[in-house]
PDB file of N, CA and C in Angstrom:
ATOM      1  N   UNK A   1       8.699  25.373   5.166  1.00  0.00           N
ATOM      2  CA  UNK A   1       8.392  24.116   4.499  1.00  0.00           C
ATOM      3  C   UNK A   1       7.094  24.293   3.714  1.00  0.00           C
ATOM      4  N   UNK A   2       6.847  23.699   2.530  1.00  0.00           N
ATOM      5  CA  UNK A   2       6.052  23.902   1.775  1.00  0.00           C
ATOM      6  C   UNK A   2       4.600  23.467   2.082  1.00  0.00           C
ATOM      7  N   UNK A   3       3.341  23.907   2.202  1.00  0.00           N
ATOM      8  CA  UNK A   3       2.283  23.150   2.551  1.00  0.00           C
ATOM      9  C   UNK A   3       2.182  21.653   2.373  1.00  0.00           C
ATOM     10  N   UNK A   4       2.168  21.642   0.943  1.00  0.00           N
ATOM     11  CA  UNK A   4       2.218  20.123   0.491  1.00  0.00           C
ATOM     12  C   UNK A   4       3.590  19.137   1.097  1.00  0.00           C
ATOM     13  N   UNK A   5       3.975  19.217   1.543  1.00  0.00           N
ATOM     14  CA  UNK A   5       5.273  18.446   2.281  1.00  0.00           C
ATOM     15  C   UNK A   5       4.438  17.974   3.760  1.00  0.00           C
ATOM     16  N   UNK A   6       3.578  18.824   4.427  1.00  0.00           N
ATOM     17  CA  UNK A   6       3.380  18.284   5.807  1.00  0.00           C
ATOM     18  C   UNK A   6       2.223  17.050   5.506  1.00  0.00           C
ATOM     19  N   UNK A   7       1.533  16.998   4.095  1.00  0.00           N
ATOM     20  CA  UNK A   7       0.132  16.472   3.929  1.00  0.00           C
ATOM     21  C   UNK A   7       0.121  15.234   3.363  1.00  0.00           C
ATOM     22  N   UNK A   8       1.683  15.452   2.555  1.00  0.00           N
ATOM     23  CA  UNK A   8       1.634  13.941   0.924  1.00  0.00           C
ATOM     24  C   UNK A   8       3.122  13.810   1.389  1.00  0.00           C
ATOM     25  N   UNK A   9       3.097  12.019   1.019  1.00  0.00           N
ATOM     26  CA  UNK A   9       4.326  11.332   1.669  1.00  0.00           C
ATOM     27  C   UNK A   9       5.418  11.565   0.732  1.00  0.00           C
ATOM     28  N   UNK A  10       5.737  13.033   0.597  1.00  0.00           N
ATOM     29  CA  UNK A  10       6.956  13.161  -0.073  1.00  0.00           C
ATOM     30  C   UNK A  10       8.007  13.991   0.431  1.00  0.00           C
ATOM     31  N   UNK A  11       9.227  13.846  -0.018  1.00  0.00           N
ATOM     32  CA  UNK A  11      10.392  14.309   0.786  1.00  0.00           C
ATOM     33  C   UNK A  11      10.263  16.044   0.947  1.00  0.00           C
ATOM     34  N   UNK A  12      10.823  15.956   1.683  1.00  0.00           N
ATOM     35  CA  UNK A  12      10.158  18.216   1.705  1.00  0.00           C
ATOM     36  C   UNK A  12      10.971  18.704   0.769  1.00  0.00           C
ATOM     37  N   UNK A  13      10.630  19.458   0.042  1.00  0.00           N
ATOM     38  CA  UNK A  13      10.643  20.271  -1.199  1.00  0.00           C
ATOM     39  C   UNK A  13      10.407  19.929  -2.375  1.00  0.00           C
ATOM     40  N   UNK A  14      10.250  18.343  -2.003  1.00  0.00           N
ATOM     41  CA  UNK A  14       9.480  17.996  -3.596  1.00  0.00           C
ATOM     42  C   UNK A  14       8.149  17.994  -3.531  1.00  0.00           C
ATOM     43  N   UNK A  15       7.678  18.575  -4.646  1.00  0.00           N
ATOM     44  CA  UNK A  15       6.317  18.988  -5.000  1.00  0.00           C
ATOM     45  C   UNK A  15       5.875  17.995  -5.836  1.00  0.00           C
ATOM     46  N   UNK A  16       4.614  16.916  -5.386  1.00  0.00           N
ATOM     47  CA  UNK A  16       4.076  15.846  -5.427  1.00  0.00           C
ATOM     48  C   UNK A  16       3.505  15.797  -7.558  1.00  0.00           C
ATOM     49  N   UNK A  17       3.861  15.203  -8.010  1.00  0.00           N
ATOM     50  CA  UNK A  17       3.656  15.219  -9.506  1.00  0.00           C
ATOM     51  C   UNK A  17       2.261  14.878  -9.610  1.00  0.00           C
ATOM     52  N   UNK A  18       1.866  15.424 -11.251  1.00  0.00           N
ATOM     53  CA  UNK A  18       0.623  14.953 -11.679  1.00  0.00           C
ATOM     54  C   UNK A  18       0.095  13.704 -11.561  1.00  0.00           C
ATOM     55  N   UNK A  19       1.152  12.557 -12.000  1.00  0.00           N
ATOM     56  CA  UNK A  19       1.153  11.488 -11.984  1.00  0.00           C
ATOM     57  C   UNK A  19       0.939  10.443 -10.706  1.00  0.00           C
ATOM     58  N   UNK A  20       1.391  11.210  -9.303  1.00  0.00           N
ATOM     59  CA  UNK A  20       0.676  10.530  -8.334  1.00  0.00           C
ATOM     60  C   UNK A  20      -0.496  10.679  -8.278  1.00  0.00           C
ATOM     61  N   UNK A  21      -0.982  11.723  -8.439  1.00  0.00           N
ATOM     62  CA  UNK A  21      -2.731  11.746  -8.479  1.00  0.00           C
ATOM     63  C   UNK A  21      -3.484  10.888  -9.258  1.00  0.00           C
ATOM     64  N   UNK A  22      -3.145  10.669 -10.289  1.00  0.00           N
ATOM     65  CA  UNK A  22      -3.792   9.779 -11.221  1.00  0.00           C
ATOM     66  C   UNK A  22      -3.310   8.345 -10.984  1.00  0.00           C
ATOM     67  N   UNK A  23      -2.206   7.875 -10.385  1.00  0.00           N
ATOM     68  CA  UNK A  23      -1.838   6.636  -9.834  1.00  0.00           C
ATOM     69  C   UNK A  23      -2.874   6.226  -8.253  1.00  0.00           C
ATOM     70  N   UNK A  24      -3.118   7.203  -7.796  1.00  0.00           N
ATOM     71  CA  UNK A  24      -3.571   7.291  -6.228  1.00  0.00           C
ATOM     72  C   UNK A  24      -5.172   6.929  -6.852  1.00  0.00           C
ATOM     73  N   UNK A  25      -5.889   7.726  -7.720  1.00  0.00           N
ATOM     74  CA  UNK A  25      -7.659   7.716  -8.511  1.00  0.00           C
ATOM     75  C   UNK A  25      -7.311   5.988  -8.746  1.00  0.00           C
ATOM     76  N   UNK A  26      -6.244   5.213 -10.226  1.00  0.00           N
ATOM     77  CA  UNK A  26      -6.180   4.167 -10.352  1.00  0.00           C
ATOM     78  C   UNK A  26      -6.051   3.238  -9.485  1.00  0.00           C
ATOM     79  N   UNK A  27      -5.762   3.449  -8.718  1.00  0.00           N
ATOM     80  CA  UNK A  27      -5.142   2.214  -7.499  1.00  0.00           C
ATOM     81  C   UNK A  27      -6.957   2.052  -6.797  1.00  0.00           C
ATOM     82  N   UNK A  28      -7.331   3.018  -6.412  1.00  0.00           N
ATOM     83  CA  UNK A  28      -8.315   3.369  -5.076  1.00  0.00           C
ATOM     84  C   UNK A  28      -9.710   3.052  -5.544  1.00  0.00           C
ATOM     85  N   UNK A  29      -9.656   2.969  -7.748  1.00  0.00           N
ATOM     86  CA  UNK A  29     -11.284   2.832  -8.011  1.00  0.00           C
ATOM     87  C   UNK A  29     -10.998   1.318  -8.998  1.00  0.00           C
ATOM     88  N   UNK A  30      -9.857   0.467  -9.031  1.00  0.00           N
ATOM     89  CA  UNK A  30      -9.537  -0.701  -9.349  1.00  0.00           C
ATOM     90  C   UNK A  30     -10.354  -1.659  -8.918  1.00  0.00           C
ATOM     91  N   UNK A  31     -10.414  -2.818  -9.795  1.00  0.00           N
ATOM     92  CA  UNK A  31     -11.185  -3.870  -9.183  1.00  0.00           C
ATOM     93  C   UNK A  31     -10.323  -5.082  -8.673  1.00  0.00           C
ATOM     94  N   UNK A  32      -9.286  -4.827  -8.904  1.00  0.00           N
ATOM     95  CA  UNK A  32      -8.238  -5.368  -8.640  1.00  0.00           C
ATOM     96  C   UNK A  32      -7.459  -4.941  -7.212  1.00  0.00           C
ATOM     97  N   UNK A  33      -6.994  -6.291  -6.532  1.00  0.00           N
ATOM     98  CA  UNK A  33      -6.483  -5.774  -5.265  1.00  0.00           C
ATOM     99  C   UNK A  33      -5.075  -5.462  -5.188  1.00  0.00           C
ATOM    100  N   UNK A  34      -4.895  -4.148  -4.950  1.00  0.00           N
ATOM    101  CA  UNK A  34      -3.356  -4.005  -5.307  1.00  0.00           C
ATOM    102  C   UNK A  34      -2.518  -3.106  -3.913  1.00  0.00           C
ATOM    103  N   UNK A  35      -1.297  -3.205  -3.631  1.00  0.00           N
ATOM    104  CA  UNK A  35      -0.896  -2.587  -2.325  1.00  0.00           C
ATOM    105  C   UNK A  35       0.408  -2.477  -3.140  1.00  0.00           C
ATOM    106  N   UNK A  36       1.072  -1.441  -2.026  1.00  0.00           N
ATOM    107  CA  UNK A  36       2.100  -0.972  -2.034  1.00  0.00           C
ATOM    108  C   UNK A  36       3.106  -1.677  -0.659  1.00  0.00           C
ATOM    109  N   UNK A  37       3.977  -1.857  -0.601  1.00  0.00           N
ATOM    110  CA  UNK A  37       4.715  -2.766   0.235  1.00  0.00           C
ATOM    111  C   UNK A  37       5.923  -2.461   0.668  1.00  0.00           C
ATOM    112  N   UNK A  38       6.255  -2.095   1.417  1.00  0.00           N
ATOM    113  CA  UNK A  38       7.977  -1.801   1.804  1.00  0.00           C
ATOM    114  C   UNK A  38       9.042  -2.745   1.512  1.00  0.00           C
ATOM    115  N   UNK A  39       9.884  -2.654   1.172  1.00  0.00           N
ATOM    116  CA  UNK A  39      11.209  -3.214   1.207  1.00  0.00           C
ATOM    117  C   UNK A  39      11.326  -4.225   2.507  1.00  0.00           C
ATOM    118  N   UNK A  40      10.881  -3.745   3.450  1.00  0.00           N
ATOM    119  CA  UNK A  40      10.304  -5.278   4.580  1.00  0.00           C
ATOM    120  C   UNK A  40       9.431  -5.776   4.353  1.00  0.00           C
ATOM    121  N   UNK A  41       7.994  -5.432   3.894  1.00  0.00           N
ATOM    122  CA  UNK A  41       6.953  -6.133   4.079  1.00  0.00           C
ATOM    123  C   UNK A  41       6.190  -5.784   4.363  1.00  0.00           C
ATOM    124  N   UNK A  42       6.063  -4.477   4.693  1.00  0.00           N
ATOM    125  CA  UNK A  42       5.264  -3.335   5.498  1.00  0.00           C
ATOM    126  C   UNK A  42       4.256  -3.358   4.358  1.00  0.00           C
ATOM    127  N   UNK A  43       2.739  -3.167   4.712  1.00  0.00           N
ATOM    128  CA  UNK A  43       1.840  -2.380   3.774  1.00  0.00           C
ATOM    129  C   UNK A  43       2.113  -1.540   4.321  1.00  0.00           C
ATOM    130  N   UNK A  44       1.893  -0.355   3.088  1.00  0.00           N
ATOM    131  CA  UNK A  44       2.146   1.095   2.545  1.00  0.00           C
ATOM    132  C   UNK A  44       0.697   1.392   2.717  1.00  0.00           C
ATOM    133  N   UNK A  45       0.709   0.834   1.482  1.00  0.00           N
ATOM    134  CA  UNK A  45      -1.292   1.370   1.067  1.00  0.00           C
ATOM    135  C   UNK A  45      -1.955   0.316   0.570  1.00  0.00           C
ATOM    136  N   UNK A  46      -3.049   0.518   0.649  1.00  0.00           N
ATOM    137  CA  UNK A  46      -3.692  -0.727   0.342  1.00  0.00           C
ATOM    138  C   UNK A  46      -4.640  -0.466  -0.301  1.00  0.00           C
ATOM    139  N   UNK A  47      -5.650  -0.951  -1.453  1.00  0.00           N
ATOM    140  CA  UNK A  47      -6.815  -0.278  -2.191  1.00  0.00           C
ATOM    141  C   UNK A  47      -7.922  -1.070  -1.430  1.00  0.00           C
ATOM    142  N   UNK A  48      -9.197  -0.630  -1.620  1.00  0.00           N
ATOM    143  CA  UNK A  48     -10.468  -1.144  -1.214  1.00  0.00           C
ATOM    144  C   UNK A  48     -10.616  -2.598  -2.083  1.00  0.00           C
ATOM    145  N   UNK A  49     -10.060  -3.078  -3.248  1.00  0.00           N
ATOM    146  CA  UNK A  49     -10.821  -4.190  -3.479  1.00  0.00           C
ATOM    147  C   UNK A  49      -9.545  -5.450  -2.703  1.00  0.00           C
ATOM    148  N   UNK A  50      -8.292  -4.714  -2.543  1.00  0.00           N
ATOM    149  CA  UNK A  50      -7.678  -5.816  -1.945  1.00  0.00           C
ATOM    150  C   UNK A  50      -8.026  -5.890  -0.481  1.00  0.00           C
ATOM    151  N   UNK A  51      -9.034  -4.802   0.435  1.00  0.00           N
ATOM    152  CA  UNK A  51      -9.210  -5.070   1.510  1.00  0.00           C
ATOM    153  C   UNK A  51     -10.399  -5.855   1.256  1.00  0.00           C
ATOM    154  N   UNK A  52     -11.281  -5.791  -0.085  1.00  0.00           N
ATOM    155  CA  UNK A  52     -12.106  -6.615   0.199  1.00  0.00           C
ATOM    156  C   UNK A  52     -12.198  -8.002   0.069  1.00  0.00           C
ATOM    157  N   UNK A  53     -10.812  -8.517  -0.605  1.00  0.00           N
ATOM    158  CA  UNK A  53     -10.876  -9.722  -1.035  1.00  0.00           C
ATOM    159  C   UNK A  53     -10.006 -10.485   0.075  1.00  0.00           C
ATOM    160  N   UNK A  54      -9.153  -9.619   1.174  1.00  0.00           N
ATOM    161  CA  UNK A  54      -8.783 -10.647   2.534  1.00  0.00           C
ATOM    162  C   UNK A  54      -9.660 -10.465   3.957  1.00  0.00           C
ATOM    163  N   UNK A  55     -10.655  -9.045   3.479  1.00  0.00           N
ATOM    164  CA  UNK A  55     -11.686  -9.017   4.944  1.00  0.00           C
ATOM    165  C   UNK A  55     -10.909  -8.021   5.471  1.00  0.00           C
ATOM    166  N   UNK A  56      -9.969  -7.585   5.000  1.00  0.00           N
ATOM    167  CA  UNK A  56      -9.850  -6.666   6.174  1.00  0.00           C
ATOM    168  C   UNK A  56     -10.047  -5.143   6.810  1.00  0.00           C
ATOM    169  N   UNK A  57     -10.344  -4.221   7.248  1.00  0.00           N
ATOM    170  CA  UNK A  57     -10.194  -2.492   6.635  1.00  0.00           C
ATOM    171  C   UNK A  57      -8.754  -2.178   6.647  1.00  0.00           C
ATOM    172  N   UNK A  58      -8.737  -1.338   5.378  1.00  0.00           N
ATOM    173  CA  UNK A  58      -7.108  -0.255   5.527  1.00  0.00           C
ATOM    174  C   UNK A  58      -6.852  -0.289   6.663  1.00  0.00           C
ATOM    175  N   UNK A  59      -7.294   0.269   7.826  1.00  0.00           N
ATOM    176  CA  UNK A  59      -6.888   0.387   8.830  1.00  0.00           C
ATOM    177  C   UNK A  59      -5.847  -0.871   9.801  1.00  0.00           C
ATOM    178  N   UNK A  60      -6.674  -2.021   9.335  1.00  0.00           N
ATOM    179  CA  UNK A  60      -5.982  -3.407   9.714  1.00  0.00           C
ATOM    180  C   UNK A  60      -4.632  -3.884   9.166  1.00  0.00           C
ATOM    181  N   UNK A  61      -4.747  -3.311   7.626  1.00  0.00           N
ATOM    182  CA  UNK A  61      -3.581  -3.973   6.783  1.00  0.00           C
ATOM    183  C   UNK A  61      -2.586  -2.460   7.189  1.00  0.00           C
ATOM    184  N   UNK A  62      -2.723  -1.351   6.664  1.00  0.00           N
ATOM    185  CA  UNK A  62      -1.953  -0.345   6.347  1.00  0.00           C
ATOM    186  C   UNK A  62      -0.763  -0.528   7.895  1.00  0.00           C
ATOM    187  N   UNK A  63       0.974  -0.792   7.806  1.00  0.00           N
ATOM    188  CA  UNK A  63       1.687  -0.770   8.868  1.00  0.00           C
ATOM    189  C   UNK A  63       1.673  -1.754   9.458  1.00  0.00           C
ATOM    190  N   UNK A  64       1.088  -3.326   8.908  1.00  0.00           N
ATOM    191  CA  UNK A  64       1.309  -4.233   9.768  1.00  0.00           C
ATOM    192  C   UNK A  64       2.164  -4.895   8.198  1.00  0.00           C
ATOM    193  N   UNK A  65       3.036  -6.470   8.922  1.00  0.00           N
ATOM    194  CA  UNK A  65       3.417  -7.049   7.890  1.00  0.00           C
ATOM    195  C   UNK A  65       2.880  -7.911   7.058  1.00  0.00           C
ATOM    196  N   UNK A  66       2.755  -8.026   5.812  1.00  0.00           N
ATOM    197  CA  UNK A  66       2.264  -9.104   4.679  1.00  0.00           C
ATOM    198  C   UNK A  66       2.211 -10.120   5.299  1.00  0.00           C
ATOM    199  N   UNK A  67       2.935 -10.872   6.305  1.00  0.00           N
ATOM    200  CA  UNK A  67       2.591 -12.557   6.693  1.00  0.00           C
ATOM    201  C   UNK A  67       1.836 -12.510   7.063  1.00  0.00           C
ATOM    202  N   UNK A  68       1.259 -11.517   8.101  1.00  0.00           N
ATOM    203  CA  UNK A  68      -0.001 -11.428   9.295  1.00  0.00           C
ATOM    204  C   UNK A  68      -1.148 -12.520   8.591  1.00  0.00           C
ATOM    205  N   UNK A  69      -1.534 -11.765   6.799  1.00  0.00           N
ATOM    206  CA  UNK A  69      -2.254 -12.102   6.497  1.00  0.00           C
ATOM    207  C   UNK A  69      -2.155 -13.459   5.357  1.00  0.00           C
ATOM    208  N   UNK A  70      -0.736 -13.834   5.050  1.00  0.00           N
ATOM    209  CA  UNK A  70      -0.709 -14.819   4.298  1.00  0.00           C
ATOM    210  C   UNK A  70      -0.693 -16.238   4.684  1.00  0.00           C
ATOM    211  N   UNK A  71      -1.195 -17.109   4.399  1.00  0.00           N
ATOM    212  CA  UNK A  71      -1.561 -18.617   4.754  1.00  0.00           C
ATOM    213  C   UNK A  71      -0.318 -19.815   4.969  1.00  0.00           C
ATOM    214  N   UNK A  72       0.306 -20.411   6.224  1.00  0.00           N
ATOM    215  CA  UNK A  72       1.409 -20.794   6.563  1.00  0.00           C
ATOM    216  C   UNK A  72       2.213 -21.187   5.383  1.00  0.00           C
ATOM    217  N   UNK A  73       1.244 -22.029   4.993  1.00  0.00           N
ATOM    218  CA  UNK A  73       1.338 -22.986   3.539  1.00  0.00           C
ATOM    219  C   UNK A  73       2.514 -22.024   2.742  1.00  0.00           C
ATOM    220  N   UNK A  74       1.946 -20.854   2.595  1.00  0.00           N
ATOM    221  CA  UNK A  74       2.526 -19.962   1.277  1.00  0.00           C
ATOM    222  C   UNK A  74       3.575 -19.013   1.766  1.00  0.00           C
ATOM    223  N   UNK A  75       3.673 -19.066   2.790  1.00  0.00           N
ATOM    224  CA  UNK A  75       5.189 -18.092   3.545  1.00  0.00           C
ATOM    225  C   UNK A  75       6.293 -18.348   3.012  1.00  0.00           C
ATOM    226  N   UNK A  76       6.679 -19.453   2.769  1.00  0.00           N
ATOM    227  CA  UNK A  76       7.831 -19.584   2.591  1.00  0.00           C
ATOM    228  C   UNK A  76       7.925 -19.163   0.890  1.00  0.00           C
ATOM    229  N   UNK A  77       6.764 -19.253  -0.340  1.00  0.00           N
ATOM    230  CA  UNK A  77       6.951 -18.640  -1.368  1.00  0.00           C
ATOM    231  C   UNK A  77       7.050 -17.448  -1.369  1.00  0.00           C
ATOM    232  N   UNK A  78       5.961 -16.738  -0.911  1.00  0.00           N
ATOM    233  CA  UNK A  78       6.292 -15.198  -0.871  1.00  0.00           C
ATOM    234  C   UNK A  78       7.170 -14.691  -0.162  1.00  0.00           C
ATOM    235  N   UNK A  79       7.503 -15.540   1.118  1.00  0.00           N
ATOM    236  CA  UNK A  79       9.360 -14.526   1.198  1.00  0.00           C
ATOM    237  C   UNK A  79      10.386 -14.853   0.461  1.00  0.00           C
ATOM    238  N   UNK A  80      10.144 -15.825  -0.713  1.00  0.00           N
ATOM    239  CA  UNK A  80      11.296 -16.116  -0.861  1.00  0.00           C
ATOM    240  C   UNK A  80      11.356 -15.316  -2.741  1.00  0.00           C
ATOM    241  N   UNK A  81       9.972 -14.391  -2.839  1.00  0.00           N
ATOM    242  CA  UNK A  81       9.797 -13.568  -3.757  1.00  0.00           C
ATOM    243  C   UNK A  81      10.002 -12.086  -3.619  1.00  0.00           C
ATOM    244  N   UNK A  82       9.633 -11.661  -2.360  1.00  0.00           N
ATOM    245  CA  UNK A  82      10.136 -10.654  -1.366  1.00  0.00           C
ATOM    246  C   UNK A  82      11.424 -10.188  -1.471  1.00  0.00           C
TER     247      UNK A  82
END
């Protein structure tokens, strides 16, 4: 198996493109809060200004679900955008 397969979240034998790198720099030095999200709801990834604008660290958001942190009020819009 290829080095890069055990390290970067890509399928084994694909070799990770230029273009994630420069998507991964944009996302991470944004001032803007932006995440990546699963098809459930899962955060993926999360950038530093969107942890800074709900309080939380990566560590808190990354693998838990989007409601945890969204406001009762607004659940029912964002799942029903989801």
């Amino acid at each position: 198996m290829p080095h890069y397969a055990m390290s970067l979240p890509h399928a084994p034998g694909n070799a990770p493109k230029a273009g994630d790198d420069r998507f991964r720099q944009a996302m991470t030095a944004s001032n803007i809060g932006m995440a990546i999200v699963s098809i459930d709801g899962i955060w993926l990834e999360v950038n530093p200004a969107l942890c800074a604008l709900l309080g939380y660290r990566v560590d808190e958001l990354r693998g838990h679900h989007y409601s945890e942190v969204t406001h009762p009020d607004d659940l029912a819009i964002s799942q029903h955008l989801v």
